[in-house]
Protein backbone atom coordinates (compact mmCIF):
# COMPACT_ATOMS: atom_id res chain seq x y z
CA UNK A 1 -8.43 18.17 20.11
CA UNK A 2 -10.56 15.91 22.63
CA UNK A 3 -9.36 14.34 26.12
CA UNK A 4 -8.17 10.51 25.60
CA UNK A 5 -5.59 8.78 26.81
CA UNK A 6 -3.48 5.75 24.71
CA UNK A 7 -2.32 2.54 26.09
CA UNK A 8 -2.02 -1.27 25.99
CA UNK A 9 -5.05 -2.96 25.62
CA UNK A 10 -5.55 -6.20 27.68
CA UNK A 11 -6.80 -9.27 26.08
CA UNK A 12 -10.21 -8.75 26.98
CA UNK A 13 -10.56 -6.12 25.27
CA UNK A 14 -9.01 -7.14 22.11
CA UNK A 15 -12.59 -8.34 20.44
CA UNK A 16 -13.80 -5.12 20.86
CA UNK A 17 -10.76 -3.66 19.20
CA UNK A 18 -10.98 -5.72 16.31
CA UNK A 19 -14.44 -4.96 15.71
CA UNK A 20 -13.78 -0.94 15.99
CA UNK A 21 -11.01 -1.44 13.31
CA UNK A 22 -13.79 -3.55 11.23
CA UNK A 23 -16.79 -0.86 11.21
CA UNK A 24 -14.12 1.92 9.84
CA UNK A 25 -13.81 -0.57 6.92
CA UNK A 26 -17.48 -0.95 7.13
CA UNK A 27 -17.19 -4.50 7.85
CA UNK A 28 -19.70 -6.45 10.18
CA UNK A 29 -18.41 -7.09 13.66
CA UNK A 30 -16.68 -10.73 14.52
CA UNK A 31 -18.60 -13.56 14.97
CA UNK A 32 -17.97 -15.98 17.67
CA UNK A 33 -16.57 -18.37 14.78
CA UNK A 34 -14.36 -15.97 13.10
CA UNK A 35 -13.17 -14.24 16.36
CA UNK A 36 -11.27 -18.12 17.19
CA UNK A 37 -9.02 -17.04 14.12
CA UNK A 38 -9.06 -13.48 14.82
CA UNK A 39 -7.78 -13.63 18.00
CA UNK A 40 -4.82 -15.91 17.05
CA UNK A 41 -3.32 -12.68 14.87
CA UNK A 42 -2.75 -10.73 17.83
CA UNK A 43 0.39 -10.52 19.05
CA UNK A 44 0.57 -10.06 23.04
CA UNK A 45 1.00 -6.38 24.29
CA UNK A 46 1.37 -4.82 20.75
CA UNK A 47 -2.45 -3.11 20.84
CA UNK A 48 -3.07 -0.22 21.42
CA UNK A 49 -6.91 1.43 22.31
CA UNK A 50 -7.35 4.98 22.82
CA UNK A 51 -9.90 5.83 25.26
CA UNK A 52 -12.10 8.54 26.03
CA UNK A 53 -14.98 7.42 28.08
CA UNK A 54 -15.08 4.52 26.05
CA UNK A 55 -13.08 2.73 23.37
CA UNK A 56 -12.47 5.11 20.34
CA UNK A 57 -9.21 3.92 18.33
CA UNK A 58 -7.04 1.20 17.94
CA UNK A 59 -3.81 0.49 16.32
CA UNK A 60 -1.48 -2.70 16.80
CA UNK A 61 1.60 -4.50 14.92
CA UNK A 62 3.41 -8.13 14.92
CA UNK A 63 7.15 -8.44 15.26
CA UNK A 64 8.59 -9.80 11.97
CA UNK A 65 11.83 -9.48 9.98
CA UNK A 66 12.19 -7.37 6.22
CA UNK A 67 14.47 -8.22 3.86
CA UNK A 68 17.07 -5.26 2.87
CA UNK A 69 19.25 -4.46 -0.12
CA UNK A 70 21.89 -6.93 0.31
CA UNK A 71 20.40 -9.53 1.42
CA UNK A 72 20.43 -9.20 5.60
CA UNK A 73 16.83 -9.20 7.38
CA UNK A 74 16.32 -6.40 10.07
CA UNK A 75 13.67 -6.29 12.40
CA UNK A 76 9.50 -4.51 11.22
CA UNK A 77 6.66 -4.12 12.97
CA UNK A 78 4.00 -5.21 11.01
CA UNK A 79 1.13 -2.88 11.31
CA UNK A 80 -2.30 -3.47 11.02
CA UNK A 81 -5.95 -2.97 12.49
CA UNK A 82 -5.18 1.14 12.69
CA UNK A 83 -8.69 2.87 12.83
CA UNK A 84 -10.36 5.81 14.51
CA UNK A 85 -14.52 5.61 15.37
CA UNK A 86 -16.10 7.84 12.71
CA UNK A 87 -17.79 10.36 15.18
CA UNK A 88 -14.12 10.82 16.88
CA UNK A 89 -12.20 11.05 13.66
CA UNK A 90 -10.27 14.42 13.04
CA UNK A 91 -9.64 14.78 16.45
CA UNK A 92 -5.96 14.35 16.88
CA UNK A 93 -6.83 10.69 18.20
CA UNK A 94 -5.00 8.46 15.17
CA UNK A 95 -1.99 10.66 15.85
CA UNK A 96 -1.84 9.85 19.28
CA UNK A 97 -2.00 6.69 18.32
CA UNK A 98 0.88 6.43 15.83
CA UNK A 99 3.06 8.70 17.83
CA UNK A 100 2.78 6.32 20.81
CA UNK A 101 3.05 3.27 18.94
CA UNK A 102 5.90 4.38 16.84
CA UNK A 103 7.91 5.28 20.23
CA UNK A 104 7.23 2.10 21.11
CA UNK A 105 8.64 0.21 17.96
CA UNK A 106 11.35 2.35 18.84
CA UNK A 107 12.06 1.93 22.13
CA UNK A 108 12.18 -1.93 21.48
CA UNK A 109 15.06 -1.71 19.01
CA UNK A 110 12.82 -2.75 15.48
CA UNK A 111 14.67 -0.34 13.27
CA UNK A 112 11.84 -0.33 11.09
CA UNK A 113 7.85 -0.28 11.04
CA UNK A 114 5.54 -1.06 7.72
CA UNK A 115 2.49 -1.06 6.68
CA UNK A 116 -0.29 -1.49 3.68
CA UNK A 117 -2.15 1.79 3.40
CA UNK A 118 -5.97 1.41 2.78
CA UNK A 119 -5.55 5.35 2.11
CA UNK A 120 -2.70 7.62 0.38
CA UNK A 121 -2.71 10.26 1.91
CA UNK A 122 -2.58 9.58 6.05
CA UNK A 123 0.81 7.98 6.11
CA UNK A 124 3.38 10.68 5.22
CA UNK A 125 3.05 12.45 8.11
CA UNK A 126 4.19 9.97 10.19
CA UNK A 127 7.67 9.38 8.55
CA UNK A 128 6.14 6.24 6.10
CA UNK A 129 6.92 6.37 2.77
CA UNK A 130 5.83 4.13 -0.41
CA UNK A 131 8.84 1.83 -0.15
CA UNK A 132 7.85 -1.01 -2.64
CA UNK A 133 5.57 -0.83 -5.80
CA UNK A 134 3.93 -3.79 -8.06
CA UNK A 135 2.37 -4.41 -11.12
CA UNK A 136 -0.94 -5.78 -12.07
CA UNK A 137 -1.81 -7.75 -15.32
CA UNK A 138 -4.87 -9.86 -17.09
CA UNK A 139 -3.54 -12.83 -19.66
CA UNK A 140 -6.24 -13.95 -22.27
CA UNK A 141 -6.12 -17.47 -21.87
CA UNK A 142 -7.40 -18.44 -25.48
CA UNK A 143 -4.30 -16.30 -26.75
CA UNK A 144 -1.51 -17.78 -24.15
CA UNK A 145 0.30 -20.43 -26.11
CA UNK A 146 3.47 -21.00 -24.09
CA UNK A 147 6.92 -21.07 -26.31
CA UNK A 148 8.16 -24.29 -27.23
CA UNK A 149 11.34 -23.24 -25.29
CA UNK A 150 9.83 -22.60 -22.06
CA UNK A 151 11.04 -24.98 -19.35
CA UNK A 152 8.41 -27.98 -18.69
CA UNK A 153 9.21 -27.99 -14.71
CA UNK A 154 8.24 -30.42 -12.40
CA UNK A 155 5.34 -31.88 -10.88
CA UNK A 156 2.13 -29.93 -9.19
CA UNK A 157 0.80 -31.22 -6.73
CA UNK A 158 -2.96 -29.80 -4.76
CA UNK A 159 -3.17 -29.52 -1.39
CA UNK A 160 -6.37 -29.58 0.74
CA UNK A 161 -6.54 -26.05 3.07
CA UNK A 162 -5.69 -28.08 5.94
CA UNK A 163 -2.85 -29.27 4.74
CA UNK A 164 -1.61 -25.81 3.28
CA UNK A 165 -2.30 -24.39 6.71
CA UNK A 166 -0.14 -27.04 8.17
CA UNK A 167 2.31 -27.19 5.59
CA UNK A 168 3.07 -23.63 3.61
CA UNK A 169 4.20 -21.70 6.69
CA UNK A 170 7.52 -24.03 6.70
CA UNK A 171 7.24 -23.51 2.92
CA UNK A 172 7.10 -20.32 2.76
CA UNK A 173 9.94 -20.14 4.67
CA UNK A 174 12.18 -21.89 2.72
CA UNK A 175 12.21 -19.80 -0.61
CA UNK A 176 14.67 -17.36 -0.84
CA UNK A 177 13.58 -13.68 0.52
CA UNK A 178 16.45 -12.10 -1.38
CA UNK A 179 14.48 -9.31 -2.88
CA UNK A 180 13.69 -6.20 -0.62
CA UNK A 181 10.99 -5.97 1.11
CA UNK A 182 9.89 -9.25 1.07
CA UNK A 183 9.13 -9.99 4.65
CA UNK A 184 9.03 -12.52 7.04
CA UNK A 185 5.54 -14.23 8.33
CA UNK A 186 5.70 -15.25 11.82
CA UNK A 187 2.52 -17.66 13.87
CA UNK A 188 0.71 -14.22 14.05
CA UNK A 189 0.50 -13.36 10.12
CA UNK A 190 -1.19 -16.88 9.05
CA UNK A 191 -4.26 -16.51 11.30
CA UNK A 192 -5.14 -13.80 9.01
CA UNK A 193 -4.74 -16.20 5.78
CA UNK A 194 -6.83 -18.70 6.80
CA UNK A 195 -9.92 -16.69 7.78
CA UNK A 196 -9.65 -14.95 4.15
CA UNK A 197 -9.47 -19.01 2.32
CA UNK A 198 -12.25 -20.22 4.84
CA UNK A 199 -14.54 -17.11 4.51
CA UNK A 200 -13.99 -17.23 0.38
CA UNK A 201 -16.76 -17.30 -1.88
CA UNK A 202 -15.27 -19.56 -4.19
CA UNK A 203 -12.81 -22.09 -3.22
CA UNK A 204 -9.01 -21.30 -2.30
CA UNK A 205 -6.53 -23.55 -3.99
CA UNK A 206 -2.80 -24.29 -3.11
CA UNK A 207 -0.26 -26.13 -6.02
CA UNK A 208 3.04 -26.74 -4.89
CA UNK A 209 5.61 -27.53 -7.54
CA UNK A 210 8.36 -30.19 -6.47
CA UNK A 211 11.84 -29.59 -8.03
CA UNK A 212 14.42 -32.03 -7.79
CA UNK A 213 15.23 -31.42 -4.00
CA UNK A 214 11.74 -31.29 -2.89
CA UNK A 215 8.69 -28.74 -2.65
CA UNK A 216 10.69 -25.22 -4.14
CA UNK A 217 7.20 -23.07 -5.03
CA UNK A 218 3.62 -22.41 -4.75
CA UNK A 219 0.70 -20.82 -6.20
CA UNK A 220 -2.58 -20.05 -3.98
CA UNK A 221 -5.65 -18.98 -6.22
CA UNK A 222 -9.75 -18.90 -6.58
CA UNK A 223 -11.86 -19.07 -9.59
CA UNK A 224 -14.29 -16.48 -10.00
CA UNK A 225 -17.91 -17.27 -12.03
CA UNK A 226 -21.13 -15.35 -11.73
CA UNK A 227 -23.52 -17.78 -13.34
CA UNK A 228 -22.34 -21.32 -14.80
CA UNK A 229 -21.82 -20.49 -18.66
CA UNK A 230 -20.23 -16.51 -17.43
CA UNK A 231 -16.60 -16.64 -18.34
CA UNK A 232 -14.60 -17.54 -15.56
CA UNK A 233 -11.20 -15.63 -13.63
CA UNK A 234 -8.57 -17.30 -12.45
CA UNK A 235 -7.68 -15.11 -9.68
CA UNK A 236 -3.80 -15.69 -8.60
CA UNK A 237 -3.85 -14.66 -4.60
CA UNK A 238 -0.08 -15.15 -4.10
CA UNK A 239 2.57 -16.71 -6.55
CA UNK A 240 6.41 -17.55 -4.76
CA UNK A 241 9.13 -19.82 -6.18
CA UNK A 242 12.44 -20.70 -5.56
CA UNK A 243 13.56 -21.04 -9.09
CA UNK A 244 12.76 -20.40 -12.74
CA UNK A 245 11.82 -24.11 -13.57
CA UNK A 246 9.35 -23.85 -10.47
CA UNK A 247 7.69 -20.37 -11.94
CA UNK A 248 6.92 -21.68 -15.32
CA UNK A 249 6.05 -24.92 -14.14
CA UNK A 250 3.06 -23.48 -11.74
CA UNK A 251 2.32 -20.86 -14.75
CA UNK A 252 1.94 -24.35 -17.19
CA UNK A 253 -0.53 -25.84 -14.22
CA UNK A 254 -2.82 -22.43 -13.88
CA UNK A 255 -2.99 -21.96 -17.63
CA UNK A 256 -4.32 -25.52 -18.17
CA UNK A 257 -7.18 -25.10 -15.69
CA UNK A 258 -10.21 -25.95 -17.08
CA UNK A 259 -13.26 -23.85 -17.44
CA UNK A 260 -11.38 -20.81 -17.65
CA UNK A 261 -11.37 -17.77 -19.54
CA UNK A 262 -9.00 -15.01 -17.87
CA UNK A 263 -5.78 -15.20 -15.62
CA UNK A 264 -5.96 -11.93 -13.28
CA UNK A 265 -3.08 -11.36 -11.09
CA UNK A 266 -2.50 -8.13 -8.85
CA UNK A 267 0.58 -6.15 -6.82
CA UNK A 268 3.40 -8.20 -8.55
CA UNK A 269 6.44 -7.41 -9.00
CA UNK A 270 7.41 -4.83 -11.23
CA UNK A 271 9.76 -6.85 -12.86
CA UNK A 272 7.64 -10.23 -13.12
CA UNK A 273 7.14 -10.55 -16.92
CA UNK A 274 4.71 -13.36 -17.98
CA UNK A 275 4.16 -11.85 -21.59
CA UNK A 276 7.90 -13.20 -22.09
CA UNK A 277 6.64 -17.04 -22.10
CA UNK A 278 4.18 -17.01 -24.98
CA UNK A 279 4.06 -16.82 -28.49
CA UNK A 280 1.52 -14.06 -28.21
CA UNK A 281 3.32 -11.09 -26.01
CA UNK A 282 -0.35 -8.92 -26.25
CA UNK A 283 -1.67 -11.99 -24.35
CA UNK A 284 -0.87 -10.19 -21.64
CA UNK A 285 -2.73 -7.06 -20.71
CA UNK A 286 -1.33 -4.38 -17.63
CA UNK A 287 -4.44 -3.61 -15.18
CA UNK A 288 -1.84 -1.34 -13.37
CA UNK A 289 -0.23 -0.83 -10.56
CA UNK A 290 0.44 1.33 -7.47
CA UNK A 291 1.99 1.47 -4.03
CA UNK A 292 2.52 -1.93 -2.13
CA UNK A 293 4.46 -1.58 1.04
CA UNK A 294 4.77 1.63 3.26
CA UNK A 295 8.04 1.97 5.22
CA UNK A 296 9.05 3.58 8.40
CA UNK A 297 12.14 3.86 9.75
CA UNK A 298 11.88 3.65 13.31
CA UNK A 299 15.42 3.72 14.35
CA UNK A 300 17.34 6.21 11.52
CA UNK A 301 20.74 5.48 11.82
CA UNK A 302 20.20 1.29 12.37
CA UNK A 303 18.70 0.85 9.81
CA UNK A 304 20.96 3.14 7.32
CA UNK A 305 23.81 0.92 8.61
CA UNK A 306 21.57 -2.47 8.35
CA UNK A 307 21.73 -2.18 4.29
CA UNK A 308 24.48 -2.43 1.67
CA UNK A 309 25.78 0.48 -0.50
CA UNK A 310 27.40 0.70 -4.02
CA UNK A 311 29.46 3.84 -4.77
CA UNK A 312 30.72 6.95 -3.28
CA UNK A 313 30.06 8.42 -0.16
CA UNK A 314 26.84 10.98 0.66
CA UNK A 315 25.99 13.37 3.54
CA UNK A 316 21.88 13.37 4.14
CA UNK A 317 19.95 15.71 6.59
CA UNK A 318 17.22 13.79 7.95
CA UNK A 319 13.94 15.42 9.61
CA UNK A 320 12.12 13.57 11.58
CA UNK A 321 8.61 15.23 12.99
CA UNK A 322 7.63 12.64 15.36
CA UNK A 323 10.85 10.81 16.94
CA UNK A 324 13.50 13.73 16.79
CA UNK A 325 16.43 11.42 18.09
CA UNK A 326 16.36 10.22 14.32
CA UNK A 327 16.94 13.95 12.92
CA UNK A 328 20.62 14.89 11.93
CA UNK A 329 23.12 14.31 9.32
CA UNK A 330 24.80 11.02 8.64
CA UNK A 331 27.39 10.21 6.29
CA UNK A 332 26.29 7.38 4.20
CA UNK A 333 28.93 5.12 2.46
CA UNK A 334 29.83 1.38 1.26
CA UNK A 335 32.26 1.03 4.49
CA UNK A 336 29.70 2.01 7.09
CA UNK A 337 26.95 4.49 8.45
CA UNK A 338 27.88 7.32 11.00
CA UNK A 339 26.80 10.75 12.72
CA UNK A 340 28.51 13.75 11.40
CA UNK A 341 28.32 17.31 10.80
CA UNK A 342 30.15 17.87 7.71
CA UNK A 343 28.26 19.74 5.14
CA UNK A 344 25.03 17.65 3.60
CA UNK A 345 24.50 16.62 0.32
CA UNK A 346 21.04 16.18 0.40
CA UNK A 347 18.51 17.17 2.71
CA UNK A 348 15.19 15.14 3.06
CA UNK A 349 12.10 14.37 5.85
CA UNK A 350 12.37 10.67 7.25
CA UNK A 351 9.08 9.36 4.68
CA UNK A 352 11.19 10.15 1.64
CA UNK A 353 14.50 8.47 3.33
CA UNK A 354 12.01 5.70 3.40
CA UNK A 355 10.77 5.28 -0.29
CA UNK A 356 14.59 5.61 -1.33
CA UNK A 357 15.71 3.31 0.89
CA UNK A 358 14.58 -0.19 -0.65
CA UNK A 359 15.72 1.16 -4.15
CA UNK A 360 11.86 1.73 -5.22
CA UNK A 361 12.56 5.55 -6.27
CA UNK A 362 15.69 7.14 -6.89
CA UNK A 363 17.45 10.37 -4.73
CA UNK A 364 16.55 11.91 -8.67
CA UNK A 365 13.00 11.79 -9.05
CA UNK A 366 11.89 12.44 -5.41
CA UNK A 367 14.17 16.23 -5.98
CA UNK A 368 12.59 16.58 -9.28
CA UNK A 369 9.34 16.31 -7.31
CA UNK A 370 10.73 18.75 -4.60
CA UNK A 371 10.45 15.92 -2.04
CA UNK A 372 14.39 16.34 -1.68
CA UNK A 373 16.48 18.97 -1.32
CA UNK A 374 20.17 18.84 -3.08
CA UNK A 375 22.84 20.80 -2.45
CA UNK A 376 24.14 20.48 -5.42
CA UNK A 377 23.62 18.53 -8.74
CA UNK A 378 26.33 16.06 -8.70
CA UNK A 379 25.13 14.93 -5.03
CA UNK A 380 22.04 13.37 -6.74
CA UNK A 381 23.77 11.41 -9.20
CA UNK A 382 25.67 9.88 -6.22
CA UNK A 383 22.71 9.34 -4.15
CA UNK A 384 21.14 8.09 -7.05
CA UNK A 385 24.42 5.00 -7.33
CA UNK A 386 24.29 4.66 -3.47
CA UNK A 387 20.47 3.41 -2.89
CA UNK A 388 19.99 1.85 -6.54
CA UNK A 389 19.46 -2.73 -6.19
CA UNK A 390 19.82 -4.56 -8.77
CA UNK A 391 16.21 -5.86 -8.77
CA UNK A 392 12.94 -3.93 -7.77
CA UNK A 393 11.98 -3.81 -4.57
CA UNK A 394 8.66 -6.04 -3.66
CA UNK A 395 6.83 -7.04 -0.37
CA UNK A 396 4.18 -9.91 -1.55
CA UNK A 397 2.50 -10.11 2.06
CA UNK A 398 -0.95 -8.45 2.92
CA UNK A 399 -1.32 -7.55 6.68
């Protein structure tokens, strides 16, 4: 363990953070260019430096809301930019830095903190779990005939990137969030976007589909060729409608792009099943999938009461290594969240709370794993009733 100390940084010294957190990714440092939209995703007073005589870590988050099962938002702190120098790595330094910055999520009454793990196996010990998962999938374009049944939808129409930048964040908006996980995207979060579609290799493009009441979906992608007569990918960055007719009428405006060969699209939702609109169902090919969005909850019992409940009532014993107000026992039930000491049901470490707590794994499979601890049998099945949704959990934003 090395001397350092952890606080604040001030704006001055953001730059320099950012460009720490982009040499652990072995990225080259800002230039002056990209450092006018890199300074636009940081939200005032949430980064954090840790210092020995110089700068050696950083870590930081933006305030946004996460959809839970049942619809309500709570509050997340998105974060983001977490790296440690590579000659001060293994030093105790990144936990300093997630131990202060999760007291401070705390402290500020987010019940909850997330985060997209560049690594699987840092995470767990600070209370996040995998809380969402997607799919990924390839559809052979010379083989994806649509079914003469599938909706036509409306019109698609392209927008230039400056009017996407201007105009998506309101769209974006305005789709439903209903599924878990999906989470808000505050003035901080779009920064990030455009640097990615200005510093493209290929050209980012953004259809909207207009329903009957107005724009009601989008699809952002790029078009990926090597060499002029190479086949060509239709990469989709981000797909979100409001309705059915709007899905299959963006899928009918990417499948008749010309000059293309294959349709790639990655960390979907489980549950998203293109191979359902054509003729040919092995048009469709999985590329896999994996963890998506890693939960925290910050504040235990707030956030077990933010989220609704089907079925019967269950006791949990939560452990919490790193904020110890959360650890306890808490009856969970349809009518309401509260302390108790009656006997548990289940016992379980806050980062498997998590991944059970947007419905992505069941009570079940994390005890047949040994990652939870039942008292008896029956209390799984229970658990199991308690957490399930009725759709798969999914995030859909990159931070």
């Amino acid at each position: 363990m090395s001397d350092y100390t952890v606080r604040t940084l001030r704006p001055d010294e953001h730059r320099a953070a950012v460009d720490l957190f982009r040499s652990t990714l072995h990225v080259v440092p800002t230039t002056d260019e990209t450092w006018k939209l890199s300074e636009r995703m940081l939200q005032p007073g949430r980064t954090l430096g840790a210092f020995d005589t110089e700068l050696i870590g950083t870590a930081r988050s933006f305030d946004a809301e996460v959809t839970l099962p049942g619809g309500a938002r709570a509050g997340v702190a998105g974060v983001t930019g977490v790296g440690v120098r590579p000659d001060r790595t293994r030093r105790g330094i990144l936990t300093g830095l997630m131990r202060t910055q999760l007291a401070d999520i705390a402290a500020r009454g987010l019940p909850f903190a997330a985060l997209r793990a560049s690594e699987g196996v840092i995470y767990n010990r600070f209370g996040y779990g995998v809380a969402t998962r997607s799919r990924g999938y390839e559809i052979d374009r010379r083989r994806a005939v649509l079914r003469p049944d599938v909706p036509a939808g409306g019109q698609v129409e392209l927008w230039s990137l400056d009017t996407a930048l201007e105009r998506l964040p309101a769209l974006y908006e305005s789709l439903p969030h209903t599924r878990p996980g999906m989470m808000t995207r505050p003035p901080y979060w779009w920064p990030g976007w455009e640097r990615h579609a200005r510093e493209a290799t290929s050209p980012v493009v953004t259809a909207v589909h207009h329903g009957a009441q107005g724009p009601d979906g989008y699809v952002v992608y790029s078009v990926e060729r090597k060499h002029w007569n190479d086949p060509a990918v239709l990469n989709i960055i981000s797909l979100q409608t409001a309705t059915s007719e709007a899905s299959t009428g963006l899928w009918r405006y990417v499948l008749g792009v010309d000059l293309v060969d294959t349709l790639r699209a990655e960390e979907r939702p489980l549950d998203e099943l293109p191979e359902l609109l054509f003729t040919d169902i092995r048009a469709v090919k999985d590329t896999g999938g994996g963890d998506e969005l890693w939960l925290r909850l910050a504040d235990v019992p707030a956030a077990l009461a933010a989220r609704s409940y089907a079925g019967e009532p269950v006791v949990l014993e939560v452990a919490d290594p790193v904020l110890d107000g959360n650890s306890g026992r808490y009856r969970v039930a349809p009518d309401g969240v509260e302390r108790t000491e009656e006997t548990p049901d289940l016992r379980l470490g806050v980062d498997a709370l998590a991944m059970i707590y947007l419905g992505a794994w069941r009570p079940s499979q994390l005890a047949a794993a040994g990652r939870i601890q039942p008292v008896a049998p029956s209390s799984l099945e229970r658990a199991d009733r308690l957490f399930a949704t009725p759709v798969p959990a999914w995030c859909g934003t990159h931070f």
